[in-house]
C-alpha atoms as a PDB file:
ATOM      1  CA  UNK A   1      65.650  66.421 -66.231  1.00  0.00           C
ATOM      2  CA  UNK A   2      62.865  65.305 -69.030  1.00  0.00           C
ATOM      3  CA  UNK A   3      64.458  68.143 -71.866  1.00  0.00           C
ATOM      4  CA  UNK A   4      68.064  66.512 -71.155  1.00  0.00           C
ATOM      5  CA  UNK A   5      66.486  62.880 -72.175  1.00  0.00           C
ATOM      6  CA  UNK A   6      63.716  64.792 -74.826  1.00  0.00           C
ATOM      7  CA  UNK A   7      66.395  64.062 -78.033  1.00  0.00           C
ATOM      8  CA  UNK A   8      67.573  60.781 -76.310  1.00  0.00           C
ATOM      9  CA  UNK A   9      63.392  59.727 -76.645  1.00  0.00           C
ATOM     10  CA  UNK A  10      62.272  61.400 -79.791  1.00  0.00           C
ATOM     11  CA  UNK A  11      64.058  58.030 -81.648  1.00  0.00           C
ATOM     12  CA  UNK A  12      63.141  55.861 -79.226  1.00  0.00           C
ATOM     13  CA  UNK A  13      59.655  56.722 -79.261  1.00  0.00           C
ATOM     14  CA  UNK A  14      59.373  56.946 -82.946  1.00  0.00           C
ATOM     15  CA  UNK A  15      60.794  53.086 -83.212  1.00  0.00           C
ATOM     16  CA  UNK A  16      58.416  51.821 -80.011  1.00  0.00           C
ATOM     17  CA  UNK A  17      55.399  53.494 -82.037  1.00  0.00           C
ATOM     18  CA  UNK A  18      56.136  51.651 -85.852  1.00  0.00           C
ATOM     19  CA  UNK A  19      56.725  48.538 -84.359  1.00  0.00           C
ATOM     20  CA  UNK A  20      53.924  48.280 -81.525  1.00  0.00           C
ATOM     21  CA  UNK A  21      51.996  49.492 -84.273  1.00  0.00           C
ATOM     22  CA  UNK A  22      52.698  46.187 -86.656  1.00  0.00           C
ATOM     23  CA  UNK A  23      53.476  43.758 -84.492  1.00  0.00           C
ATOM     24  CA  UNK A  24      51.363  45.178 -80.961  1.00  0.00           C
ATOM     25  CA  UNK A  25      53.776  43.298 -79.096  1.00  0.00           C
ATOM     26  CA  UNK A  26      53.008  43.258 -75.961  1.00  0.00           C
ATOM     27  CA  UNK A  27      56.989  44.212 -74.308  1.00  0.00           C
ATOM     28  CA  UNK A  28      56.782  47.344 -75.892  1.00  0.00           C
ATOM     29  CA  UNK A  29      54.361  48.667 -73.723  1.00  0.00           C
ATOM     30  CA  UNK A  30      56.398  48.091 -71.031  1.00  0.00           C
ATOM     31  CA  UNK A  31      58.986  49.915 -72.283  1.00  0.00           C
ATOM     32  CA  UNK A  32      56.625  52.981 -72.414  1.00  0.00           C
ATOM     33  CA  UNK A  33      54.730  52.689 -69.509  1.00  0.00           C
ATOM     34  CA  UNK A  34      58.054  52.481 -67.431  1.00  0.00           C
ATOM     35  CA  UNK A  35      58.412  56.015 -69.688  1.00  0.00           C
ATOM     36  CA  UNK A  36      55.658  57.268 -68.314  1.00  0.00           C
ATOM     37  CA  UNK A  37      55.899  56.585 -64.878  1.00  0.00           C
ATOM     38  CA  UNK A  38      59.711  58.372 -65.205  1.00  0.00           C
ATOM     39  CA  UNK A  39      58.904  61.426 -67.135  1.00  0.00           C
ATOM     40  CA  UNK A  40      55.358  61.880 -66.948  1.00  0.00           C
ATOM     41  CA  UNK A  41      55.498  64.559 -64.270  1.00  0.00           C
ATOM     42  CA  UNK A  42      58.012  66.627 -66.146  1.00  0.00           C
ATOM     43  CA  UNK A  43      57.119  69.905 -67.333  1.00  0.00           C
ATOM     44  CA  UNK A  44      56.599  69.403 -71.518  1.00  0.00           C
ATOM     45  CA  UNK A  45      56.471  65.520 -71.373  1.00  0.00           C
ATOM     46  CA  UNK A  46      52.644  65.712 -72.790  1.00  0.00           C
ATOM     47  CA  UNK A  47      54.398  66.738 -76.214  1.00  0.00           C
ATOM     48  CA  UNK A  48      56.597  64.051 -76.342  1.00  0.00           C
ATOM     49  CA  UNK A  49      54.901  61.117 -74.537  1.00  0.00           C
ATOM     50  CA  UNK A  50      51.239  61.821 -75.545  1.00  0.00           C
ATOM     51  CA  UNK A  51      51.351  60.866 -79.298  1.00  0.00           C
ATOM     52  CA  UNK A  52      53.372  57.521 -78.675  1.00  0.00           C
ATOM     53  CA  UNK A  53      50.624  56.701 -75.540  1.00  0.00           C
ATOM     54  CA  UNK A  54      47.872  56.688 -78.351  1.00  0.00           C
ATOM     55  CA  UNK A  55      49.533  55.156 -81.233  1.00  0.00           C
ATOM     56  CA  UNK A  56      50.408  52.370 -78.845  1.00  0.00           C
ATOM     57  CA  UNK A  57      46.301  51.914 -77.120  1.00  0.00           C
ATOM     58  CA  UNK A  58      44.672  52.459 -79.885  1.00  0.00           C
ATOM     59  CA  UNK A  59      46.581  50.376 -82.248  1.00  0.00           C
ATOM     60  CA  UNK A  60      46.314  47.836 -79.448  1.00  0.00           C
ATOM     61  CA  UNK A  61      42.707  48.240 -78.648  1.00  0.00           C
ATOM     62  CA  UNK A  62      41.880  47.556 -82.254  1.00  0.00           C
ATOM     63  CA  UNK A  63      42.920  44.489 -82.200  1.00  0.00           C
ATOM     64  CA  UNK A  64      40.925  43.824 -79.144  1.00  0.00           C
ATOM     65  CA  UNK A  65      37.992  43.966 -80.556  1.00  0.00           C
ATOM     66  CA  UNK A  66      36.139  40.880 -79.647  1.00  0.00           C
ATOM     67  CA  UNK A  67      36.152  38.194 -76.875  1.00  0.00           C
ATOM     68  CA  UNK A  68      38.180  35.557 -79.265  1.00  0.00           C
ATOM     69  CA  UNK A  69      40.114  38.535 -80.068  1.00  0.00           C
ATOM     70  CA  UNK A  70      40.822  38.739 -76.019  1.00  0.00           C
ATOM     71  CA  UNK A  71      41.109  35.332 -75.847  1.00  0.00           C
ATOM     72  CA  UNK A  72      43.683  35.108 -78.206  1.00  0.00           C
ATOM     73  CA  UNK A  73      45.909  37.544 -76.963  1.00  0.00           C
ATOM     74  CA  UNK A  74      46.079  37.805 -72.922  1.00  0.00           C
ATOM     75  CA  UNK A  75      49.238  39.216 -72.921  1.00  0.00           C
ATOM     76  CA  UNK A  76      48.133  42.693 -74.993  1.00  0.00           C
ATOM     77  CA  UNK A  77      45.034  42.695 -73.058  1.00  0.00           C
ATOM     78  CA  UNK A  78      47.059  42.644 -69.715  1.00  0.00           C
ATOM     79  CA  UNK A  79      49.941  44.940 -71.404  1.00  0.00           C
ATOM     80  CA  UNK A  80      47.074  47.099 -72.481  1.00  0.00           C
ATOM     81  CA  UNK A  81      45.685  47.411 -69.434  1.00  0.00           C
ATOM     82  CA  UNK A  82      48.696  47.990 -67.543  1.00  0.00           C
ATOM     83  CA  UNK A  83      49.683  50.823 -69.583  1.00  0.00           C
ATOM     84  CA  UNK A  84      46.345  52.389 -69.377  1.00  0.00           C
ATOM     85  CA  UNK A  85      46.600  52.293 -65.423  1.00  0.00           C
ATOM     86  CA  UNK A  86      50.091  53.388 -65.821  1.00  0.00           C
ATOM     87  CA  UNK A  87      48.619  56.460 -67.642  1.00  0.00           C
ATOM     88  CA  UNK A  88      45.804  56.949 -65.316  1.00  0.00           C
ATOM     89  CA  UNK A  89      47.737  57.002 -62.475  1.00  0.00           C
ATOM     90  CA  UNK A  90      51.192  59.390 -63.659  1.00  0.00           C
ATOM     91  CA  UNK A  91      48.588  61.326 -66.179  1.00  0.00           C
ATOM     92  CA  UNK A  92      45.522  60.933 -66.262  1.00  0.00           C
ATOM     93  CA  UNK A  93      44.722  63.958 -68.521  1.00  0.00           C
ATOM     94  CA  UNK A  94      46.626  61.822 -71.617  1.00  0.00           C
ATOM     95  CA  UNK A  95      44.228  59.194 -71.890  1.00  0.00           C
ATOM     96  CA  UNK A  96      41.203  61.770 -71.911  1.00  0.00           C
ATOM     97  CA  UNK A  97      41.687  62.877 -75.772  1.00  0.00           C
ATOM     98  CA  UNK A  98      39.110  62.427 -78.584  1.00  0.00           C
ATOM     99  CA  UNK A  99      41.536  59.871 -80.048  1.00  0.00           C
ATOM    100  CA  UNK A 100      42.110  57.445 -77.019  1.00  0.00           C
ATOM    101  CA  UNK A 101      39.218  57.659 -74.877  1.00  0.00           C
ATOM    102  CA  UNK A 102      36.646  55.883 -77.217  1.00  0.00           C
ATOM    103  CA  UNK A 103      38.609  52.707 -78.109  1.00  0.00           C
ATOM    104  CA  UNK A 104      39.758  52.444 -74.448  1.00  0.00           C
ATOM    105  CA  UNK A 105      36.466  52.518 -72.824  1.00  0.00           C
ATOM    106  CA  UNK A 106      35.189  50.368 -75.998  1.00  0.00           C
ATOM    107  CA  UNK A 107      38.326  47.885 -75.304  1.00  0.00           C
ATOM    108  CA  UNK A 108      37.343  47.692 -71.429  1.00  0.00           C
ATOM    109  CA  UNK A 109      33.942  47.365 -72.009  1.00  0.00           C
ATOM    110  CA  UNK A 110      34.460  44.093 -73.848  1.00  0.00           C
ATOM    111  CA  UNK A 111      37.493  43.460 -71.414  1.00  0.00           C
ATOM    112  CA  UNK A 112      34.983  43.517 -68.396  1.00  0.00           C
ATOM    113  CA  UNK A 113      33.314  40.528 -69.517  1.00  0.00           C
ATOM    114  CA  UNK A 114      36.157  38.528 -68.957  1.00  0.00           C
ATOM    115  CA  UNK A 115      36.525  39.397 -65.552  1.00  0.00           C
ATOM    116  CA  UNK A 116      39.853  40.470 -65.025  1.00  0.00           C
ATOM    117  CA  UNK A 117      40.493  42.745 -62.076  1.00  0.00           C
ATOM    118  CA  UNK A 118      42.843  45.127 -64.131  1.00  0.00           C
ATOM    119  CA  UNK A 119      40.238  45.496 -66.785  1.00  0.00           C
ATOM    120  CA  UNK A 120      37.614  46.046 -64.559  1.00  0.00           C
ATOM    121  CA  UNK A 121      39.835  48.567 -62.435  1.00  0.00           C
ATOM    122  CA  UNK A 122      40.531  50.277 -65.190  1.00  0.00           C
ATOM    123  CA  UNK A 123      37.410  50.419 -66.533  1.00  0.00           C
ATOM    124  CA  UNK A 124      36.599  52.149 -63.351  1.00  0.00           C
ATOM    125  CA  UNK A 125      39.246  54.283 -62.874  1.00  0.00           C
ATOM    126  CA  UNK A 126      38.428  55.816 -66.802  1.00  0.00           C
ATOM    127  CA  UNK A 127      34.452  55.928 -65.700  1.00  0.00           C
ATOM    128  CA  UNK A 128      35.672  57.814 -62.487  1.00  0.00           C
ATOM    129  CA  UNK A 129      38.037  60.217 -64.276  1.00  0.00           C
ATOM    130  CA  UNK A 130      35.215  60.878 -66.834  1.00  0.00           C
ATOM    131  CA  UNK A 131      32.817  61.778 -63.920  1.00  0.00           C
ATOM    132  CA  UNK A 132      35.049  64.083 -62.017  1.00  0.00           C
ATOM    133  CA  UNK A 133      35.952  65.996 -66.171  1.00  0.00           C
ATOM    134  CA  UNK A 134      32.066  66.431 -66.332  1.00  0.00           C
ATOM    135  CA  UNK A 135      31.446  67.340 -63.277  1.00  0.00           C
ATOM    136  CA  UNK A 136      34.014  70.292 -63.684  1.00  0.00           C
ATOM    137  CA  UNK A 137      33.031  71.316 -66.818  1.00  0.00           C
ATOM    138  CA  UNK A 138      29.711  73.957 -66.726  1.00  0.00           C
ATOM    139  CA  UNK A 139      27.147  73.063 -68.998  1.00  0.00           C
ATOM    140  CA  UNK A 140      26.125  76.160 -71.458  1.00  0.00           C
ATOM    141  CA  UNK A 141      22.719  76.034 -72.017  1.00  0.00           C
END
């Protein structure tokens, strides 16, 4: 089913990306998360669906930088948020990339100050999925 949509995306995933990226309005990340949850599972969706996933956190988490920052904008830190569980829970093994992972767990660190139950599940959920990647991976001396 995904490679009869794949062309349909490619566009759509191009336009989400430029204009999350400038404005990091918050309904776009619905629109991908919603993505994710459809095609996620489909065999070659990490191609398509990865690259857009981290243009869209990291642009957002660097503007969520600070508390004010957070304060300022509860809708991207919710939208964030939501689209990080999104990804943890359809595919978890998109958000554990040299690119995302550092902002995101810098983002939720900060976020977990405020308190918010999907920052702090989140948080844990990434802490947890980092725990179970270590624990699988054999340390070479």
């Amino acid at each position: 089913m995904f490679e009869a949509y794949r062309q349909c995306l490619q566009p759509v995933q191009a336009h989400e990306t430029v204009f999350t990226v400038q404005t990091r309005h918050p309904a776009y990340m619905y629109v991908v998360s919603e993505l994710l949850k459809t095609f996620a599972s489909e065999p070659g969706a990490d191609v398509s669906m990865r690259p857009i996933l981290t243009a869209l956190l990291t642009s957002s988490c660097s503007g969520l930088t600070s508390l004010q920052q957070l304060d300022d904008n509860p809708d991207l830190v919710d939208d964030t948020f939501l689209l990080a569980g999104r990804a943890a829970a359809y595919c978890p093994r998109m958000l554990l990339t040299v690119q995302l992972l550092p902002p995101l767990l810098d983002t939720a660190m900060v976020s977990s100050l405020l308190a918010s139950s999907c920052c702090v599940d989140v948080f844990i959920c990434l802490l947890s999925m980092l725990q179970v990647c270590l624990d699988s991976i054999a340390l070479v001396p």
